[in-house]
C-alpha atoms as a PDB file:
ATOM      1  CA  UNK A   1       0.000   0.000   0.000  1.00  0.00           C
ATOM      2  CA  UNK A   2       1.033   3.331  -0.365  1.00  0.00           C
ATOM      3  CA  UNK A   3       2.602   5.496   1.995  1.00  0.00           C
ATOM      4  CA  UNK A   4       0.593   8.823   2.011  1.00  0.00           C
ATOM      5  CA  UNK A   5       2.258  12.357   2.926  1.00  0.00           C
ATOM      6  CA  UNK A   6       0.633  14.652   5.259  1.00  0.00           C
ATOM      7  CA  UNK A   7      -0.902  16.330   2.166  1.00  0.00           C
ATOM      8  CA  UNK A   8      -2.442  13.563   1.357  1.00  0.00           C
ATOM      9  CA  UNK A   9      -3.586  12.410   4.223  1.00  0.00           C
ATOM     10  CA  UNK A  10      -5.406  16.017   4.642  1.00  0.00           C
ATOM     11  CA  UNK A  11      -6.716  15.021   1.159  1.00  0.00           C
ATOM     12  CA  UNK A  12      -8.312  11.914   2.097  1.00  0.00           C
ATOM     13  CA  UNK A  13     -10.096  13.312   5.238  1.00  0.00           C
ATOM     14  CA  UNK A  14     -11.703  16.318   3.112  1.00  0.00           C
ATOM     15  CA  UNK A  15     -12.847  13.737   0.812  1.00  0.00           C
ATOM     16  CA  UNK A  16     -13.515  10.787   2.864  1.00  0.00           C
ATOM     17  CA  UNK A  17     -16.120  13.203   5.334  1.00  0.00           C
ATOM     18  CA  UNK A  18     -18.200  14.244   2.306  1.00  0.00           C
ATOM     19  CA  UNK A  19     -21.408  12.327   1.921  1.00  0.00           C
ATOM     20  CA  UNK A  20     -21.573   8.659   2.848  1.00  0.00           C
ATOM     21  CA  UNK A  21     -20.220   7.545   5.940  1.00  0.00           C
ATOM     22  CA  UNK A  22     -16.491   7.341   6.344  1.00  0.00           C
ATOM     23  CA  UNK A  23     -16.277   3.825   7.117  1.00  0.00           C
ATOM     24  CA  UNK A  24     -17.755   3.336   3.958  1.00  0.00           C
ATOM     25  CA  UNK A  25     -15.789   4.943   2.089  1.00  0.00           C
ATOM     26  CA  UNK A  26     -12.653   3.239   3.287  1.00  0.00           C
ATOM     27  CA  UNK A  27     -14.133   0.333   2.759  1.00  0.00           C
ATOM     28  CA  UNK A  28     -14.816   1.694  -1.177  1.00  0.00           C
ATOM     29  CA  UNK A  29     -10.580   2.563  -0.642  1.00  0.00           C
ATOM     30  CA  UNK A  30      -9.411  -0.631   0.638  1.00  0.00           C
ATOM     31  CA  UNK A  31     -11.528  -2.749  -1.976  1.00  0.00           C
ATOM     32  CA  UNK A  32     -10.043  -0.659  -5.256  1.00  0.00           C
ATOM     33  CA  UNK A  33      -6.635  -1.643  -4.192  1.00  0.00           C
ATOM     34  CA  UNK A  34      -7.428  -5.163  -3.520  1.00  0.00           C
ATOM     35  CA  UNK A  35      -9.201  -5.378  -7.036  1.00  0.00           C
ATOM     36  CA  UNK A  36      -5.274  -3.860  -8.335  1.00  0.00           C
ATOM     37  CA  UNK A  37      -3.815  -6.893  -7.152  1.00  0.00           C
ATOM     38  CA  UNK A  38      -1.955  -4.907  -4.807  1.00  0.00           C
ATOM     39  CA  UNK A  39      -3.204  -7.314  -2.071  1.00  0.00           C
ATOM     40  CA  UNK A  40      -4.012 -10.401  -3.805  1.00  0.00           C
ATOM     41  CA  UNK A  41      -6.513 -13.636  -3.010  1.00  0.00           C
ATOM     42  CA  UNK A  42      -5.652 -15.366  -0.268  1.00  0.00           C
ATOM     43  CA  UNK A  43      -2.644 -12.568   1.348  1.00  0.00           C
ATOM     44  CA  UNK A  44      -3.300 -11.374   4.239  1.00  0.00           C
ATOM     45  CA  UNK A  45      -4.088  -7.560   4.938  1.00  0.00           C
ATOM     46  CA  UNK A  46      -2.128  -5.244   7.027  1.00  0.00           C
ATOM     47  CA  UNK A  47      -3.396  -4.930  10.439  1.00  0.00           C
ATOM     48  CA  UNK A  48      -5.939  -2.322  11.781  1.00  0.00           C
ATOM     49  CA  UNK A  49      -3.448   0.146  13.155  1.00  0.00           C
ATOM     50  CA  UNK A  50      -1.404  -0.057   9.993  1.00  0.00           C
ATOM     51  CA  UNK A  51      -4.637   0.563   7.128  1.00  0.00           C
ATOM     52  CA  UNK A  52      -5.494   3.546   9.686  1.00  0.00           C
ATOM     53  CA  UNK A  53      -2.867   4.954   9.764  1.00  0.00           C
ATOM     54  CA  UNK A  54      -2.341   4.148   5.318  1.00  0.00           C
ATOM     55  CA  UNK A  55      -6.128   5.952   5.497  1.00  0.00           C
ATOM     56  CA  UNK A  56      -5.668   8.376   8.072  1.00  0.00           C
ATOM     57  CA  UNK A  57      -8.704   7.474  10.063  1.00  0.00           C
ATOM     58  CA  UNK A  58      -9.300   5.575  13.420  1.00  0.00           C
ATOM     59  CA  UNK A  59      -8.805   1.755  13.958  1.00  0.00           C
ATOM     60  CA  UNK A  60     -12.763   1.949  14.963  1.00  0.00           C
ATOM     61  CA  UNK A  61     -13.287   2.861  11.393  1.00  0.00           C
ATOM     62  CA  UNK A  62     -11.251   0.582  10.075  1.00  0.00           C
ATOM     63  CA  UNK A  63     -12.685  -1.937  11.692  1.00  0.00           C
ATOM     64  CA  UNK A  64     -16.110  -1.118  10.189  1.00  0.00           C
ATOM     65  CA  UNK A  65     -14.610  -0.942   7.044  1.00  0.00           C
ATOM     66  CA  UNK A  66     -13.840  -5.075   7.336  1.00  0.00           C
ATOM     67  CA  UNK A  67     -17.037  -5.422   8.579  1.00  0.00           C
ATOM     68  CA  UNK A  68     -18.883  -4.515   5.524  1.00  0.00           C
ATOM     69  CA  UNK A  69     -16.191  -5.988   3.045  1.00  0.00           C
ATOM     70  CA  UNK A  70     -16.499  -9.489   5.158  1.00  0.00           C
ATOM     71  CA  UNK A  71     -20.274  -8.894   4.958  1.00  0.00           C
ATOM     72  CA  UNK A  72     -20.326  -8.648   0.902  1.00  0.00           C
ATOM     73  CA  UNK A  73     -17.354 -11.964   0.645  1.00  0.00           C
ATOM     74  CA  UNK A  74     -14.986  -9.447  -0.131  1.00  0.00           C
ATOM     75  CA  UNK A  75     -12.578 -10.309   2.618  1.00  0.00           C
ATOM     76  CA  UNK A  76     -12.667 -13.429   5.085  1.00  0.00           C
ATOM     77  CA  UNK A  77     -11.151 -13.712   8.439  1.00  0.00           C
ATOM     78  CA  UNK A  78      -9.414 -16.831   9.829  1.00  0.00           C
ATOM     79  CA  UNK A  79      -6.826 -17.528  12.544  1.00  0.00           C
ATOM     80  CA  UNK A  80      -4.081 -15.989  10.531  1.00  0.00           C
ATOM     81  CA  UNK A  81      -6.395 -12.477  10.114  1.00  0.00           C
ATOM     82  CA  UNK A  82      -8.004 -11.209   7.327  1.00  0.00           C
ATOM     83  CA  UNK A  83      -7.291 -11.524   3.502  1.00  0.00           C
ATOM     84  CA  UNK A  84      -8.900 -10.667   0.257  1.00  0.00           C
ATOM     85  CA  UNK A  85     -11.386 -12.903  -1.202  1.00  0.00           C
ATOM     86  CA  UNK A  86     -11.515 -11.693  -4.574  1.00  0.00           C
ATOM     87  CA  UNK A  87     -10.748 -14.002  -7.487  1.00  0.00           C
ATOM     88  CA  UNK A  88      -7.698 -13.658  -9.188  1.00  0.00           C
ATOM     89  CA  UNK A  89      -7.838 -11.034 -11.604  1.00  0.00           C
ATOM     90  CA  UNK A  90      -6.117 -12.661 -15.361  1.00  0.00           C
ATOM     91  CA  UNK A  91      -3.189 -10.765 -16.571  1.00  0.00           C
ATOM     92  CA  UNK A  92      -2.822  -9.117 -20.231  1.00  0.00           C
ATOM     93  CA  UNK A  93       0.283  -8.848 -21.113  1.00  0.00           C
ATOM     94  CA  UNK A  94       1.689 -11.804 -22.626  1.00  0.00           C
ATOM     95  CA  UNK A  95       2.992 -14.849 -20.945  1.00  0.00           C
ATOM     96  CA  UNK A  96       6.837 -14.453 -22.057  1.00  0.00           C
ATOM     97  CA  UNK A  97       6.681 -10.844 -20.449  1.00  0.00           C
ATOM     98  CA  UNK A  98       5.179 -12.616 -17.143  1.00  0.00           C
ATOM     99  CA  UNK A  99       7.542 -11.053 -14.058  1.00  0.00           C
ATOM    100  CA  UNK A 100       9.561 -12.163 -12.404  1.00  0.00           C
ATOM    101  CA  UNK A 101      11.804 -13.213 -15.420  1.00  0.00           C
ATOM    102  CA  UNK A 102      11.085 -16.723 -15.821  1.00  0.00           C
ATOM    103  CA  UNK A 103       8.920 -17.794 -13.511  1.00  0.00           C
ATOM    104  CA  UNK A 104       5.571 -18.795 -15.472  1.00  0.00           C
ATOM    105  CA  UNK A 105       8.255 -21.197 -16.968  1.00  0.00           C
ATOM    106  CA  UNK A 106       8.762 -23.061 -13.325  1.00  0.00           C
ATOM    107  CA  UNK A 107       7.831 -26.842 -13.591  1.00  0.00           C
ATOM    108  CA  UNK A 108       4.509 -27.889 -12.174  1.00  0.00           C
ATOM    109  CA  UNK A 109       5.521 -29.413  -9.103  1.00  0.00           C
ATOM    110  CA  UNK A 110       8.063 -26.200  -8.295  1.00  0.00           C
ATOM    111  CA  UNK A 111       8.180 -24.841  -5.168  1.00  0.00           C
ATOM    112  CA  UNK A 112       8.442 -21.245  -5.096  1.00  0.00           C
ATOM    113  CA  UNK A 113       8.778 -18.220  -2.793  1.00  0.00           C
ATOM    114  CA  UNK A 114       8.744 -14.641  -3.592  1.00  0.00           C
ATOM    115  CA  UNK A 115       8.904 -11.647  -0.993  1.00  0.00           C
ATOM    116  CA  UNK A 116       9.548  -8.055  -1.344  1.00  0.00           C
ATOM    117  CA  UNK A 117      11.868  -5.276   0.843  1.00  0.00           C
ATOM    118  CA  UNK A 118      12.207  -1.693   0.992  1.00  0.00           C
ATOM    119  CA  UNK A 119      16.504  -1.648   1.183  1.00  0.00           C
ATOM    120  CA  UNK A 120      19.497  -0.936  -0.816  1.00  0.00           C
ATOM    121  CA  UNK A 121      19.517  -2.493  -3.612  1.00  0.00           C
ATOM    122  CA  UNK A 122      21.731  -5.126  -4.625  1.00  0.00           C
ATOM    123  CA  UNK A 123      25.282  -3.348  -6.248  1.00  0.00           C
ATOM    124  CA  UNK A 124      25.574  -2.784  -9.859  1.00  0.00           C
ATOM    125  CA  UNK A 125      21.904  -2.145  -9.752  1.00  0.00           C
ATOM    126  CA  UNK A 126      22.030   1.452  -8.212  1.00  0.00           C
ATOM    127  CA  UNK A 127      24.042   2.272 -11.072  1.00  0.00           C
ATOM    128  CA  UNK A 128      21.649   1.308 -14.023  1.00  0.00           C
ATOM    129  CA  UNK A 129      18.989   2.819 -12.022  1.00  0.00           C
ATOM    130  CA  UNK A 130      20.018   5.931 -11.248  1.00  0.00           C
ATOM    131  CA  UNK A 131      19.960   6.120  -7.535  1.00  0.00           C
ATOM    132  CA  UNK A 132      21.823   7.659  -5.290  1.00  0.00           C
ATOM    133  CA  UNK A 133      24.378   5.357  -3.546  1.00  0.00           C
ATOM    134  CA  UNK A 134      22.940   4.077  -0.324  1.00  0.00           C
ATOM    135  CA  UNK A 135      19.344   5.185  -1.429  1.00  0.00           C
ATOM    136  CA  UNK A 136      16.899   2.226  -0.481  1.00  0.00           C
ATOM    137  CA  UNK A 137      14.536   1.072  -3.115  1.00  0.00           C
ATOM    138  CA  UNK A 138      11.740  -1.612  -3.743  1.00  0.00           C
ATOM    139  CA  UNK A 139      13.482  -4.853  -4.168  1.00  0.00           C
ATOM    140  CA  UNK A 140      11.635  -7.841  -4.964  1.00  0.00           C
ATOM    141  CA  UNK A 141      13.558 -11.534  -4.612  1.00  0.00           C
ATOM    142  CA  UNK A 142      12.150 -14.998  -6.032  1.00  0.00           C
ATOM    143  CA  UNK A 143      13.256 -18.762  -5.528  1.00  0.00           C
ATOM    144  CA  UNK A 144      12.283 -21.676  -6.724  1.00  0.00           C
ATOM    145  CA  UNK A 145      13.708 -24.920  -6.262  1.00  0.00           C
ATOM    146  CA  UNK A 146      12.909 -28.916  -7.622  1.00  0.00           C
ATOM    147  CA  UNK A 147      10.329 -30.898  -5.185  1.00  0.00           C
ATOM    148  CA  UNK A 148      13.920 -32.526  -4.558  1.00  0.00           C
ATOM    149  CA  UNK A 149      15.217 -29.715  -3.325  1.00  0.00           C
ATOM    150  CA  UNK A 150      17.620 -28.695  -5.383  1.00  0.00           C
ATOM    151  CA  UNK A 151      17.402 -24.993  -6.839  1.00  0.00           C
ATOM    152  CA  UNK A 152      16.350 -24.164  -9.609  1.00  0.00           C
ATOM    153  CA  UNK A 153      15.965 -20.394  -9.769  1.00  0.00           C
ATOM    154  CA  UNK A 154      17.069 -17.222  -7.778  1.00  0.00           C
ATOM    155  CA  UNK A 155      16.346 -13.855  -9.031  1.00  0.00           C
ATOM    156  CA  UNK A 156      16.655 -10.111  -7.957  1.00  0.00           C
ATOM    157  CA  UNK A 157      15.036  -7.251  -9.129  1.00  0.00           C
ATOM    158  CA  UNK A 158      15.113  -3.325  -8.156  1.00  0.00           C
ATOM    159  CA  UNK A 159      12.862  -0.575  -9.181  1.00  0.00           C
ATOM    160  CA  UNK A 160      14.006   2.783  -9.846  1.00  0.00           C
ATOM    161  CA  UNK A 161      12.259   5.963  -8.600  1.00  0.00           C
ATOM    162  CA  UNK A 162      10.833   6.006 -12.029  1.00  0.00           C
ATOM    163  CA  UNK A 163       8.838   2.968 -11.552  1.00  0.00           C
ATOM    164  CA  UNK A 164       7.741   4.049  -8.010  1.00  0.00           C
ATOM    165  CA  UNK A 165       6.494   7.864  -9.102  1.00  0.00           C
ATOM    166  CA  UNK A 166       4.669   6.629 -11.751  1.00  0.00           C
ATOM    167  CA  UNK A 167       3.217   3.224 -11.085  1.00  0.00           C
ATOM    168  CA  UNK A 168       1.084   3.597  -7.765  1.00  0.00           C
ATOM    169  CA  UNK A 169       0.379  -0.119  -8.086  1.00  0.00           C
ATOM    170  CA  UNK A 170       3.886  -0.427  -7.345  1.00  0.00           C
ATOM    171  CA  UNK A 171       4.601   2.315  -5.148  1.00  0.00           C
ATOM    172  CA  UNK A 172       1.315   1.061  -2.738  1.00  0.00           C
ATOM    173  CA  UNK A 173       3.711  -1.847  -1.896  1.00  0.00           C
ATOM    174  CA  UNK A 174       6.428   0.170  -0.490  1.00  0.00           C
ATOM    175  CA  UNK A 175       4.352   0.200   3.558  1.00  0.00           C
ATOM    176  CA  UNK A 176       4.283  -3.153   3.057  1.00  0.00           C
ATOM    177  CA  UNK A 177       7.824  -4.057   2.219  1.00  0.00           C
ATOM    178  CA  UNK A 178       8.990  -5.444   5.281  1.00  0.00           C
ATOM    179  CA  UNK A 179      10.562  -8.716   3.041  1.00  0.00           C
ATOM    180  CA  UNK A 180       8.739 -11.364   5.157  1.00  0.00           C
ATOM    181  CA  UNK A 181       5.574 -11.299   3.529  1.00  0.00           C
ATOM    182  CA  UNK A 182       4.214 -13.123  -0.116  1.00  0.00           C
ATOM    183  CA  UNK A 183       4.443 -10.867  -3.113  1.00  0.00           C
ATOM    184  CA  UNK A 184       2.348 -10.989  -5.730  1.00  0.00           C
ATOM    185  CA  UNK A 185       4.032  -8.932  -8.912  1.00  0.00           C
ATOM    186  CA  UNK A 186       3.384 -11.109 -11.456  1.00  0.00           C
ATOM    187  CA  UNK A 187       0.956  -7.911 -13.481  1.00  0.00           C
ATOM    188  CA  UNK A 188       4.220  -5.942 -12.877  1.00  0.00           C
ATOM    189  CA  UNK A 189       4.485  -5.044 -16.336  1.00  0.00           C
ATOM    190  CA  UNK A 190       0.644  -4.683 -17.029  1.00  0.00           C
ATOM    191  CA  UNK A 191       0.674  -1.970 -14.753  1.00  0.00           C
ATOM    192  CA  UNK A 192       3.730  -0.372 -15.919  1.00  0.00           C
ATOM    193  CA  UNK A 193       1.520  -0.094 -19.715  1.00  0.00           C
ATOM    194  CA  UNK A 194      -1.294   0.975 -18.286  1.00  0.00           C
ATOM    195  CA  UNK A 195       0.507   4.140 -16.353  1.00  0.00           C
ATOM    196  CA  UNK A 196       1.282   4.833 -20.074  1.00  0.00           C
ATOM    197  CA  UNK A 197       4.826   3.380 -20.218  1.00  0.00           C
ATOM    198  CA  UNK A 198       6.309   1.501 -22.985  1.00  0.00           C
ATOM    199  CA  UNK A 199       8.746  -0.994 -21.896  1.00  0.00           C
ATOM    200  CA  UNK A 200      11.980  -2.155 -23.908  1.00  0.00           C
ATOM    201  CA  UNK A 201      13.678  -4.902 -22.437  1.00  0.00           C
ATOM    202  CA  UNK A 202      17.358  -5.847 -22.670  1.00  0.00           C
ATOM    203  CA  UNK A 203      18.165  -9.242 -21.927  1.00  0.00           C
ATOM    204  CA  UNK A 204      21.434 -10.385 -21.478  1.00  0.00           C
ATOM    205  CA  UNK A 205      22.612 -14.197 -20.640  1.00  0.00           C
ATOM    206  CA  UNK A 206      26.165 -15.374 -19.321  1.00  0.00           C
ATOM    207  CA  UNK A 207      27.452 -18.768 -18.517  1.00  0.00           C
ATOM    208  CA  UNK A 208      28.422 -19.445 -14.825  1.00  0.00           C
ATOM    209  CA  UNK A 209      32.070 -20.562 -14.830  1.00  0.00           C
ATOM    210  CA  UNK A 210      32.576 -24.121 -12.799  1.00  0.00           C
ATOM    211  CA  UNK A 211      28.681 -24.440 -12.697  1.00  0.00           C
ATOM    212  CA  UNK A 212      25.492 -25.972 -14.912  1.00  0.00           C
ATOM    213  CA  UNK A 213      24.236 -22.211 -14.481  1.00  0.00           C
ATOM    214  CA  UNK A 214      23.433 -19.162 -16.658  1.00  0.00           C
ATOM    215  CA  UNK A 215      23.020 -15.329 -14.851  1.00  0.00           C
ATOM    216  CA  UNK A 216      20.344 -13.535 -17.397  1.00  0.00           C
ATOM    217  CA  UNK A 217      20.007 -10.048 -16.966  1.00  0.00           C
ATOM    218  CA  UNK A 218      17.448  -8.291 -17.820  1.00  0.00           C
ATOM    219  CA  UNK A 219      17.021  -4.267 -18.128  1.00  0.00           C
ATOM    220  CA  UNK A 220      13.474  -2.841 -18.539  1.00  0.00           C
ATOM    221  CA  UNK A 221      13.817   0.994 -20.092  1.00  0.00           C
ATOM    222  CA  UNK A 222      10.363   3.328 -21.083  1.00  0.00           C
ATOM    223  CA  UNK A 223      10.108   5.262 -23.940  1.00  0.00           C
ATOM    224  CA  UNK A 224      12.328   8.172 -22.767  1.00  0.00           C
ATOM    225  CA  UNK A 225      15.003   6.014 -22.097  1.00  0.00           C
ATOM    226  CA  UNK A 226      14.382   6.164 -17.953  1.00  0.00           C
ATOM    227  CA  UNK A 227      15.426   2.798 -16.421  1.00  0.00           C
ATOM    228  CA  UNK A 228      12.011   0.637 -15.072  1.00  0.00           C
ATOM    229  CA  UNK A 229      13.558  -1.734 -13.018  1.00  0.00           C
ATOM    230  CA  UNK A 230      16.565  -4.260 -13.296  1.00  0.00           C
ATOM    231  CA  UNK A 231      16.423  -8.100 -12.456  1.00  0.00           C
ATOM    232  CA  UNK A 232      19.451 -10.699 -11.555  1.00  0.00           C
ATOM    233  CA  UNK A 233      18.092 -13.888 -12.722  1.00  0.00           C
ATOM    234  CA  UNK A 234      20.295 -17.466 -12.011  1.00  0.00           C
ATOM    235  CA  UNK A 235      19.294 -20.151 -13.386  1.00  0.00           C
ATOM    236  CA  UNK A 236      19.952 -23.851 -14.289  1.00  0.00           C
ATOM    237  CA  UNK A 237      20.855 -24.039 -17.569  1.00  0.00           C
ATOM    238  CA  UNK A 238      20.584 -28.067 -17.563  1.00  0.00           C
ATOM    239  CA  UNK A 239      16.859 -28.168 -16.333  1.00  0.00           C
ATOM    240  CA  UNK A 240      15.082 -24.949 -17.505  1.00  0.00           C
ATOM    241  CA  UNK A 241      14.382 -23.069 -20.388  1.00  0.00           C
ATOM    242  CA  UNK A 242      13.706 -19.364 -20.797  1.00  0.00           C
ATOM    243  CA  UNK A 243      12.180 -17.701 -24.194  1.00  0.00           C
ATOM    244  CA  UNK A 244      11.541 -14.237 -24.730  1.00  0.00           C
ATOM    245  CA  UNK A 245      10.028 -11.504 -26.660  1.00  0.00           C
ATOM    246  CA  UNK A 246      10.674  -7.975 -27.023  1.00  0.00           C
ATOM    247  CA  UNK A 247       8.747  -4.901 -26.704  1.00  0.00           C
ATOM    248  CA  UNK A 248       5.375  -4.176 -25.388  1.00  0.00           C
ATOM    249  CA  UNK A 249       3.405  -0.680 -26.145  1.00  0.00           C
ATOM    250  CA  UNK A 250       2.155   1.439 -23.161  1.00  0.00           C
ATOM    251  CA  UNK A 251      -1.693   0.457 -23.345  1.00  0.00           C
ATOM    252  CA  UNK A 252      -3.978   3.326 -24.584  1.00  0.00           C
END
C-alpha cells in the first residue's frame, strides 16, 4: 500500500467526510486496491493500526470498514487475520513478459517463494537505475527450487524511482515491504503499460564458470530512455528453459 504524505492524508479526510459515511468509504478505498492486485486472493491484509494509519482514520473505522467488506465476501477472516477474497484477476500482457523473469516457466511441481523489501539495492543495480548510492529502493527476490530440493531459480530485481512515481500499483507496496511477507508482482508489467509506459527490455545471458548455471540479466527501459527496473536472474541451464520476446506498447 502506499505510503501517504501529510498532504495527502489532509486530502483523504476532506474527501472521505463528504457524503456517505467514512467507514464506507474506506471500505470503497481498501476494496479498489485489492481489485489492483496490490493485495491479492488469499494474502493477508495489514493490520488495523497499519490501514489507519495508510487511510488516516481511526482503527474503529477501520474496523467497520472489514465489517462490511467481510459482509459482501470481499474479505474473510481466519486464525491468521483477514485476507482478500476476490478471485484472481487474469493478466494481459503476454505470458513471455510474465515477471519475475522466468517464472511462469517453473515446472509444475516447483516450489516457489517470492517476498519483497524496501533496502538498498543489490550493487551494480544502483548504477543502471540511477539512484543515489545508499538510497533504499523496492526490491523484490524470487526462488524456486525442484520438489527434490535442489534450486532451480534465484532472481533479484530493483525498481528505480521512475517505476515508483509513476506506477502507484507499485509504489502502494512500499508500507508493506517489510521482506517477510508473499508478493504478488506477477501484473508488474501490465501496470507499468497501463501508467502509459512503454517498456523495452534488454536481456542479457552469461554462462556461470565451474557451474550448470546461466546469470540472465534483464534491463526494462520506457520510452524516454528512464530505467524501469533491473532483475538478476540465475538459473539452471541443464533443467530450464527461458524464451523471450521484445517490446510491449504502453496500453492506450
Amino acid at each position: 500500500m502506499a505510503r501517504t504524505t501529510p498532504h495527502q492524508h489532509v486530502h483523504m479526510r476532506r474527501t472521505l467526510t463528504d457524503g456517505e459515511p467514512l467507514y464506507r468509504r474506506v471500505a470503497s478505498e481498501l476494496l479498489g486496491e485489492l481489485r489492483t492486485g496490490v493485495v491479492p486472493p488469499g494474502e493477508r491484509l495489514p493490520g488495523e493500526r497499519h490501514l489507519a494509519e495508510h487511510f488516516g482514520v481511526s482503527r474503529e473505522t477501520v474496523r467497520q470498514a472489514l465489517e462490511l467488506l467481510r459482509r459482501e465476501g470481499l474479505v474473510a477472516t481466519d486464525r491468521r487475520g483477514s485476507h482478500a477474497a476476490l478471485p484472481g484477476v487474469p493478466a494481459e500482457a503476454p505470458a513471455a513478459a510474465g515477471f519475475p523473469l522466468g517464472a511462469r516457466q517453473a515446472g509444475r511441481d516447483t516450489v516457489a517463494r517470492a517476498t519483497i523489501a524496501w533496502e538498498v539495492p543489490p550493487p551494480g543495480h544502483a548504477e543502471h537505475l540511477r539512484l543515489a548510492h545508499g538510497r533504499p529502493t523496492l526490491v523484490h527476490r524470487y526462488w524456486s527450487a525442484s520438489p527434490g530440493g535442489r534450486e532451480q531459480r534465484t532472481a533479484v530485481t530493483s525498481f528505480s524511482a521512475v517505476a515508483l512515481a509513476e506506477v502507484a500499483e507499485l509504489a502502494r507496496y512500499r508500507d508493506r515491504a517489510d521482506g517477510t511477507g508473499a508478493a504478488e508482482l506477477r501484473r508488474c508489467y501490465d501496470w507499468m503499460r497501463r501508467a502509459g509506459l512503454s517498456l523495452h527490455h534488454r536481456d542479457t545471458i552469461t554462462r556461470i564458470n565451474g557451474t550448470p548455471s546461466v546469470r540472465v540479466t534483464r534491463q526494462v527501459h520506457d520510452q524516454h530512455a528512464r530505467p524501469l527496473e533491473l532483475t538478476e536472474l540465475v538459473m539452471d541451464a541443464l533443467q530450464d528453459v527461458l524464451v523471450y520476446e521484445f517490446m510491449v506498447p504502453a496500453a492506450v
